[in-house]
N, C-alpha and C. Protein backbone atom coordinates (compact mmCIF):
# COMPACT_ATOMS: atom_id res chain seq x y z
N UNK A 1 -13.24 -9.30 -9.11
CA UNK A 1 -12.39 -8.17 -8.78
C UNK A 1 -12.02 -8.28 -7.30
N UNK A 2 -10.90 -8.68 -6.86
CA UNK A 2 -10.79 -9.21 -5.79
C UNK A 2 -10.20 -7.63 -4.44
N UNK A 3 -9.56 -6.60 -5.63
CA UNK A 3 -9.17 -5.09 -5.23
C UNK A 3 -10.67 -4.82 -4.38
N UNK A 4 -11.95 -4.86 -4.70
CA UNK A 4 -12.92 -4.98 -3.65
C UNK A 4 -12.21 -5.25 -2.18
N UNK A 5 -12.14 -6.58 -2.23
CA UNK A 5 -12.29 -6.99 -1.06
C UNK A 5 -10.96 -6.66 -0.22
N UNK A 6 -9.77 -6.14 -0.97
CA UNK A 6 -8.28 -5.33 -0.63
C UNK A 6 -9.23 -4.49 -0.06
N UNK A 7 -9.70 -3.49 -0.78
CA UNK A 7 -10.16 -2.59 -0.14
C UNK A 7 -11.07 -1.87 1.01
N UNK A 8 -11.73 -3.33 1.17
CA UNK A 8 -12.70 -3.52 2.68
C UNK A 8 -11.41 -3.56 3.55
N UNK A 9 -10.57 -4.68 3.69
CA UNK A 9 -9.61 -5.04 4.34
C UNK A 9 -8.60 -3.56 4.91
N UNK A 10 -8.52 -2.48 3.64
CA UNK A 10 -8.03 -1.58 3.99
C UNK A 10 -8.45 -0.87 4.81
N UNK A 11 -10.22 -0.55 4.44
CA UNK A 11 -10.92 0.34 5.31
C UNK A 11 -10.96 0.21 6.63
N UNK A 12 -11.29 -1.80 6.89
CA UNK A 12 -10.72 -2.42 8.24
C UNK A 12 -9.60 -1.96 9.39
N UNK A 13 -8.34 -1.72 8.67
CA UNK A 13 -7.68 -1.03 9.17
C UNK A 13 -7.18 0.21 9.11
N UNK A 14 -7.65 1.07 8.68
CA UNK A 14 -7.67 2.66 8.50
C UNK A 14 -8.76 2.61 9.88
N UNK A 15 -10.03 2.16 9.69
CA UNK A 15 -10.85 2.40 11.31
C UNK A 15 -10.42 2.11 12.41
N UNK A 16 -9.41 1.20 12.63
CA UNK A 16 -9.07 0.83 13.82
C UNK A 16 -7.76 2.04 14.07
N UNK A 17 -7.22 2.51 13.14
CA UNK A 17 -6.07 3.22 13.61
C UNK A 17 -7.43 4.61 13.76
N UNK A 18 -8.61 5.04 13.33
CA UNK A 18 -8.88 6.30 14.14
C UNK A 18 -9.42 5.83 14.81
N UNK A 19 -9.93 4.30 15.37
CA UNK A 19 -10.39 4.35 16.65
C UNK A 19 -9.41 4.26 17.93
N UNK A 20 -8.53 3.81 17.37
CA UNK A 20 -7.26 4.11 18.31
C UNK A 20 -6.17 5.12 18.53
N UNK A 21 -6.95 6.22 17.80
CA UNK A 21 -6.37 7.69 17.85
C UNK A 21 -7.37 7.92 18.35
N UNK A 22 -8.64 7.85 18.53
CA UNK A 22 -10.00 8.65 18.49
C UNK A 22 -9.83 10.21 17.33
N UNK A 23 -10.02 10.06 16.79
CA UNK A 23 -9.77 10.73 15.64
C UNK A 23 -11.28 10.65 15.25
N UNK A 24 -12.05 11.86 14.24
CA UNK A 24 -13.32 11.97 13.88
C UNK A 24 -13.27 11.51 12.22
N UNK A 25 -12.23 11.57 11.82
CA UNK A 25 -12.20 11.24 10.06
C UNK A 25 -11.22 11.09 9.90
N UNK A 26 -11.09 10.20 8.70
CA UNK A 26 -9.61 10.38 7.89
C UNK A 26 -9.65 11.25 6.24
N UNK A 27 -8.62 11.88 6.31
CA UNK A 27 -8.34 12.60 5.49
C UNK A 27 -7.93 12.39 4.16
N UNK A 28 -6.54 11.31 4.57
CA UNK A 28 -5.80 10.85 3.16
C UNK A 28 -5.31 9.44 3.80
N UNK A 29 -5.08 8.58 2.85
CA UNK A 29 -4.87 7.37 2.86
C UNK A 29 -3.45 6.93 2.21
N UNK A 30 -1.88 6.42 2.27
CA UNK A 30 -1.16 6.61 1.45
C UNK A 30 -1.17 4.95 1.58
N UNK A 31 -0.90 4.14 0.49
CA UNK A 31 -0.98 3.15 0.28
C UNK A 31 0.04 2.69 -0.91
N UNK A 32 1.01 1.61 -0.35
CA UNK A 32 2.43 1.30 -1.74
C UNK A 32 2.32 0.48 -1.84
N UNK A 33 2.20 -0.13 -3.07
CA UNK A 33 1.98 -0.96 -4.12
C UNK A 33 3.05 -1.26 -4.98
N UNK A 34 3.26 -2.67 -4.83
CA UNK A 34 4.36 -3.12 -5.95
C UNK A 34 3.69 -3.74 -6.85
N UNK A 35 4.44 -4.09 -7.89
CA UNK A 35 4.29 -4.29 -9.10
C UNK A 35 3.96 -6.34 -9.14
N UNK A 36 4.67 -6.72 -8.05
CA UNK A 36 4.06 -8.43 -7.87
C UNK A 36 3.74 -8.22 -6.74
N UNK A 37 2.63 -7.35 -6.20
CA UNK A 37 1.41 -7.58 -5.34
C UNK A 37 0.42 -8.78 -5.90
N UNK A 38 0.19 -8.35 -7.30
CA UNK A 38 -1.22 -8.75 -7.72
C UNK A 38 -2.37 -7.95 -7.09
N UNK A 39 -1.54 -6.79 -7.67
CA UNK A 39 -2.94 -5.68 -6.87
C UNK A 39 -2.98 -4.42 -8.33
N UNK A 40 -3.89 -4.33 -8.98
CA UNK A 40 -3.92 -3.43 -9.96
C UNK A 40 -3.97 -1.95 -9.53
N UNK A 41 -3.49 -1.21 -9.86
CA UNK A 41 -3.68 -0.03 -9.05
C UNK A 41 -4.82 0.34 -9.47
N UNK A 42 -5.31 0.53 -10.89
CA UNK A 42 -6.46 0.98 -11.06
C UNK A 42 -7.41 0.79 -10.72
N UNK A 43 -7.68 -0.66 -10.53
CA UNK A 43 -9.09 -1.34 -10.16
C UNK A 43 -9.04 -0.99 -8.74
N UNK A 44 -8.19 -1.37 -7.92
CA UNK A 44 -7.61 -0.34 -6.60
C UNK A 44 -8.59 1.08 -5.89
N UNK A 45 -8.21 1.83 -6.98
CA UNK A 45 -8.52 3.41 -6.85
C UNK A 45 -10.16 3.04 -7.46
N UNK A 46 -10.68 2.43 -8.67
CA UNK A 46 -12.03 1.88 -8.52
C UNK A 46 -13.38 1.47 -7.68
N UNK A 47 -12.18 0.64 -7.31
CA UNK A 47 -13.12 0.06 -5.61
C UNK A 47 -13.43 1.13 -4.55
N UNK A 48 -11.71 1.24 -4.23
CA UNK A 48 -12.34 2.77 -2.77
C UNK A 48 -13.50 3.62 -2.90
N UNK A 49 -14.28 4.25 -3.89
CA UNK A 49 -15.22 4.36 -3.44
C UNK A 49 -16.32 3.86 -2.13
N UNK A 50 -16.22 2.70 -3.10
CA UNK A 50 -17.39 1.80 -2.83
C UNK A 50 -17.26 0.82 -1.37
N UNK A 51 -15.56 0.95 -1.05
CA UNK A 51 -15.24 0.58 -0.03
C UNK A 51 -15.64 1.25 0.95
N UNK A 52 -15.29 2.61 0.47
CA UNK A 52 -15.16 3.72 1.76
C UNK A 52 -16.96 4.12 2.07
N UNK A 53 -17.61 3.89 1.06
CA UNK A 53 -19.37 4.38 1.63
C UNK A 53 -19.84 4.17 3.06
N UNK A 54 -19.55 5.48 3.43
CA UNK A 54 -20.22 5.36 4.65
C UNK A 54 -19.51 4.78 6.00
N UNK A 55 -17.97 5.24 5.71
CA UNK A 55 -17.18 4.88 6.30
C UNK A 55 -16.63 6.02 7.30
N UNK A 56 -15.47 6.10 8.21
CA UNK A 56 -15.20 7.33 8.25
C UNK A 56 -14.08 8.10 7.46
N UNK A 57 -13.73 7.05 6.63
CA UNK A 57 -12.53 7.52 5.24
C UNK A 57 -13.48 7.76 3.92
N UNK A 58 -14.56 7.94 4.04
CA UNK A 58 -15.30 7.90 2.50
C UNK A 58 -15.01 9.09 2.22
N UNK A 59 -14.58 10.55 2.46
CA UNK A 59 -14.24 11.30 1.37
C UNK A 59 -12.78 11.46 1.46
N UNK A 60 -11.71 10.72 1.83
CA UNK A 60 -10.61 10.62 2.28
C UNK A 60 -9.82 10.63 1.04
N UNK A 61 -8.81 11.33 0.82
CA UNK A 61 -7.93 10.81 -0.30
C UNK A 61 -7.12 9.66 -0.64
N UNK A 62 -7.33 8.75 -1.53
CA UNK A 62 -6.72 7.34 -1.63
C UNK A 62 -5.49 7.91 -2.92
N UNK A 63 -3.85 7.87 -1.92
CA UNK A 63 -2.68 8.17 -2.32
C UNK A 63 -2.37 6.81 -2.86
N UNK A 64 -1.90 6.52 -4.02
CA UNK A 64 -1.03 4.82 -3.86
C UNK A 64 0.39 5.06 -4.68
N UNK A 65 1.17 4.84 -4.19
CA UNK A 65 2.69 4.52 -4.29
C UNK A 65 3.13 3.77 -5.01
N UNK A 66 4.11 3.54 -5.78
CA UNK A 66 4.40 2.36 -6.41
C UNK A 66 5.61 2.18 -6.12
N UNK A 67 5.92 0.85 -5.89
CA UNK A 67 7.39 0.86 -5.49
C UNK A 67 8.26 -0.05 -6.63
N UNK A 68 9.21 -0.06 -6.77
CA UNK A 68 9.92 -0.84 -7.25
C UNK A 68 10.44 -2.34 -7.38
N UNK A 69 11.24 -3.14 -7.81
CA UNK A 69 11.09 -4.26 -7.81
C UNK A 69 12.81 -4.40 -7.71
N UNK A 70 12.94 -4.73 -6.22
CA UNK A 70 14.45 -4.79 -6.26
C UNK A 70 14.61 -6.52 -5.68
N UNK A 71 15.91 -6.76 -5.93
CA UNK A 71 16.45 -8.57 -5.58
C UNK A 71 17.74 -8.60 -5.03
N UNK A 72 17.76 -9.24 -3.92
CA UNK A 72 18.95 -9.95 -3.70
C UNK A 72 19.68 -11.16 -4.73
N UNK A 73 20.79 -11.24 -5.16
CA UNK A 73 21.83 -11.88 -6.08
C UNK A 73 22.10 -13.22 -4.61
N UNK A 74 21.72 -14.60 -5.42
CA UNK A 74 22.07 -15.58 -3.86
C UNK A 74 23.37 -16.50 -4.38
N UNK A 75 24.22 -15.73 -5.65
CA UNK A 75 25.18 -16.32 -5.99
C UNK A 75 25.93 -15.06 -5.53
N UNK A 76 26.01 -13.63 -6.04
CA UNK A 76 27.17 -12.85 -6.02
C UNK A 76 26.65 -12.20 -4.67
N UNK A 77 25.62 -11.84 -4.02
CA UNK A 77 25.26 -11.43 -2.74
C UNK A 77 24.80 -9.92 -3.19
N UNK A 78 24.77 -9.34 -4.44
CA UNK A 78 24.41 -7.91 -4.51
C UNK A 78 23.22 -7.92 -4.54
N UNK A 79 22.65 -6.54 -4.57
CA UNK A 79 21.41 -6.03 -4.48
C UNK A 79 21.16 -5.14 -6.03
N UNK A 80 20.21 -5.50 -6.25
CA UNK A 80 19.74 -3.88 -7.69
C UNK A 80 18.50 -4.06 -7.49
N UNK A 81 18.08 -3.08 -8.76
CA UNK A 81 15.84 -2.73 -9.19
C UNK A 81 15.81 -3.26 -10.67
N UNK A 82 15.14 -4.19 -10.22
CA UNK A 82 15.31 -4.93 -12.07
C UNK A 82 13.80 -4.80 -12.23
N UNK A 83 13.27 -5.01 -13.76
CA UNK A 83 12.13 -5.13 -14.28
C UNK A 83 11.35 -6.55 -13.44
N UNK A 84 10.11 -6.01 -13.72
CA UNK A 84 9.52 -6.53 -13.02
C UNK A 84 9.03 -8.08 -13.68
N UNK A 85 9.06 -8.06 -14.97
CA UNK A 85 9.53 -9.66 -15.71
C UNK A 85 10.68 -10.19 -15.93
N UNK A 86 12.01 -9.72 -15.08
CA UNK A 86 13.08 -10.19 -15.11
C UNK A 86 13.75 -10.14 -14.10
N UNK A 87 13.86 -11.06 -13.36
CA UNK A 87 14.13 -11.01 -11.73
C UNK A 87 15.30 -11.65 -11.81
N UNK A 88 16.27 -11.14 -12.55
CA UNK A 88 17.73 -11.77 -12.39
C UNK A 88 19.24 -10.61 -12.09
N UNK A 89 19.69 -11.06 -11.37
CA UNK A 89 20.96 -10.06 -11.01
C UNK A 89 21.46 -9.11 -11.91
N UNK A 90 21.16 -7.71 -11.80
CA UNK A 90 21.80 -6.90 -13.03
C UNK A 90 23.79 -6.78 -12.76
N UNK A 91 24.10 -7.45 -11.71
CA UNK A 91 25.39 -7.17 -11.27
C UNK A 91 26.16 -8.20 -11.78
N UNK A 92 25.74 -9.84 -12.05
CA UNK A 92 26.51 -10.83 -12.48
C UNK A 92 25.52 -11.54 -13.76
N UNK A 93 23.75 -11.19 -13.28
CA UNK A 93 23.09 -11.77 -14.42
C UNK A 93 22.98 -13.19 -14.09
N UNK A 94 22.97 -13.72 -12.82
CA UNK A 94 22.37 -14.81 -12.20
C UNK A 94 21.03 -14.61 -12.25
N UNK A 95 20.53 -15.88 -12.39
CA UNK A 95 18.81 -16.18 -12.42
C UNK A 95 18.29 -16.19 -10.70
N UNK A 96 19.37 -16.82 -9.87
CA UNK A 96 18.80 -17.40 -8.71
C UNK A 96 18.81 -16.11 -7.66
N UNK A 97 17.28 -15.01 -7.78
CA UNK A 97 17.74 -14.41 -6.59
C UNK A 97 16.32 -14.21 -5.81
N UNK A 98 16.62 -13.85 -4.48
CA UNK A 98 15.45 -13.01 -3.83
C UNK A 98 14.83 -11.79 -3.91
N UNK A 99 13.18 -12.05 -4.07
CA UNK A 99 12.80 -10.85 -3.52
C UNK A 99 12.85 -9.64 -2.69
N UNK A 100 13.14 -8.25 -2.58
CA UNK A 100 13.09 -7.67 -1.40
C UNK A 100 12.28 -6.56 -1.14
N UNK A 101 11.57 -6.13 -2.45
CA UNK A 101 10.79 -5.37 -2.49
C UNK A 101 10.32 -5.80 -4.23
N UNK A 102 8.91 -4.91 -3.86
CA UNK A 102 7.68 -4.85 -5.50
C UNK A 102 6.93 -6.24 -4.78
N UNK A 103 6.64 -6.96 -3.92
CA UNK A 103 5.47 -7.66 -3.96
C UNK A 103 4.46 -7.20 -2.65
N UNK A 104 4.71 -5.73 -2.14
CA UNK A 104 4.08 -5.99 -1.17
C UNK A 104 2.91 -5.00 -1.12
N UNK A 105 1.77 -4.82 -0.61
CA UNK A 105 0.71 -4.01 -0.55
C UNK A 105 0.64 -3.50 1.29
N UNK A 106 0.86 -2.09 0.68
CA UNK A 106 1.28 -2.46 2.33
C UNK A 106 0.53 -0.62 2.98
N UNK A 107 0.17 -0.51 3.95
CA UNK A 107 -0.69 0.67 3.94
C UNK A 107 0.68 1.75 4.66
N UNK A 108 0.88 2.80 4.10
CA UNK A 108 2.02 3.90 4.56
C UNK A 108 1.97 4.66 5.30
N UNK A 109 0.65 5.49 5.57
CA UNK A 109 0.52 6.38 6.60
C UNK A 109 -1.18 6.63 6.40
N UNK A 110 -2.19 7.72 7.68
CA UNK A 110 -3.02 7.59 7.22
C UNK A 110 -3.42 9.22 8.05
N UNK A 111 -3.53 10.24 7.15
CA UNK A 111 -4.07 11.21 7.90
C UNK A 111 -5.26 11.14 8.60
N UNK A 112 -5.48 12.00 9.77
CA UNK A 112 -6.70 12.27 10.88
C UNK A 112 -7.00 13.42 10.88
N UNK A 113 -8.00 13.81 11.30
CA UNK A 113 -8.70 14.78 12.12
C UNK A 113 -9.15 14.97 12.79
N UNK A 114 -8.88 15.30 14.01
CA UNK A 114 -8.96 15.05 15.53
C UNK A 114 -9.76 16.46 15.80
N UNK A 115 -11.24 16.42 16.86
CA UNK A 115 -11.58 17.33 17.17
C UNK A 115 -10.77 18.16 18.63
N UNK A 116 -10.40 19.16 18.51
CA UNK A 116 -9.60 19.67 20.10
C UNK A 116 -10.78 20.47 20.34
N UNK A 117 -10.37 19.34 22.19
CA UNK A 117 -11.73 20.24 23.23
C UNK A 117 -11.20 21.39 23.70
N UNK A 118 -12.28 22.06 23.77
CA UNK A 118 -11.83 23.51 24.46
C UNK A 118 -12.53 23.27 26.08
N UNK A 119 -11.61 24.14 26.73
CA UNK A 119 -11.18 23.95 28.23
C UNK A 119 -11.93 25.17 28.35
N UNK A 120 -12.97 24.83 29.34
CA UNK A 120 -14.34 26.43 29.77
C UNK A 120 -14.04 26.77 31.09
């Protein structure tokens, strides 16, 4: 289950953004996920637990996103959101196109909670 070790990697950087807020916890976690990540969402949301133990995101909410699976056309030059087992131009129905989104795992935002000092 390799979403484990996604998910250390995540926690990795969720800590460094509250250590570089100084922030006391994180709250919520939003995280987007395409469909040719090779990232299951479920096994995903599985792991965080076990990621987050004892972390400062362990009771944090793990949000995940799913995004779509859109392509550049490298014959007609258009853009669409095609299925995610058929990566061919819905505009001319060329085979030959690029990726531009659905493969990426990518972390979106990450709530804090910051203690405010009071001034005596």
């Amino acid at each position: 289950m390799h979403e484990f070790a996604i998910c250390q990697a995540l926690i990795d950087q969720v800590e460094t953004v509250v250590r570089d807020r100084h922030a006391q916890r994180v709250l919520s976690i939003v995280v987007r996920i395409g469909p040719l990540s090779g990232v299951e969402p479920g096994l995903l949301r599985s792991a965080y637990p076990f990621a987050s133990a004892g972390t400062l995101a362990e009771n944090a909410t793990l949000v995940l996103e799913q995004s779509s699976v859109r392509v550049r056309c490298l014959e007609c030059g258009g853009e669409s959101e095609v299925e995610s087992n058929r990566l061919v131009c819905s505009l001319c129905g060329q085979w030959r196109t690029q990726v531009l989104t659905g493969d990426e795992l990518m972390l979106m935002s990450v709530e804090l909670e910051k203690e405010i000092a009071e001034h005596v």
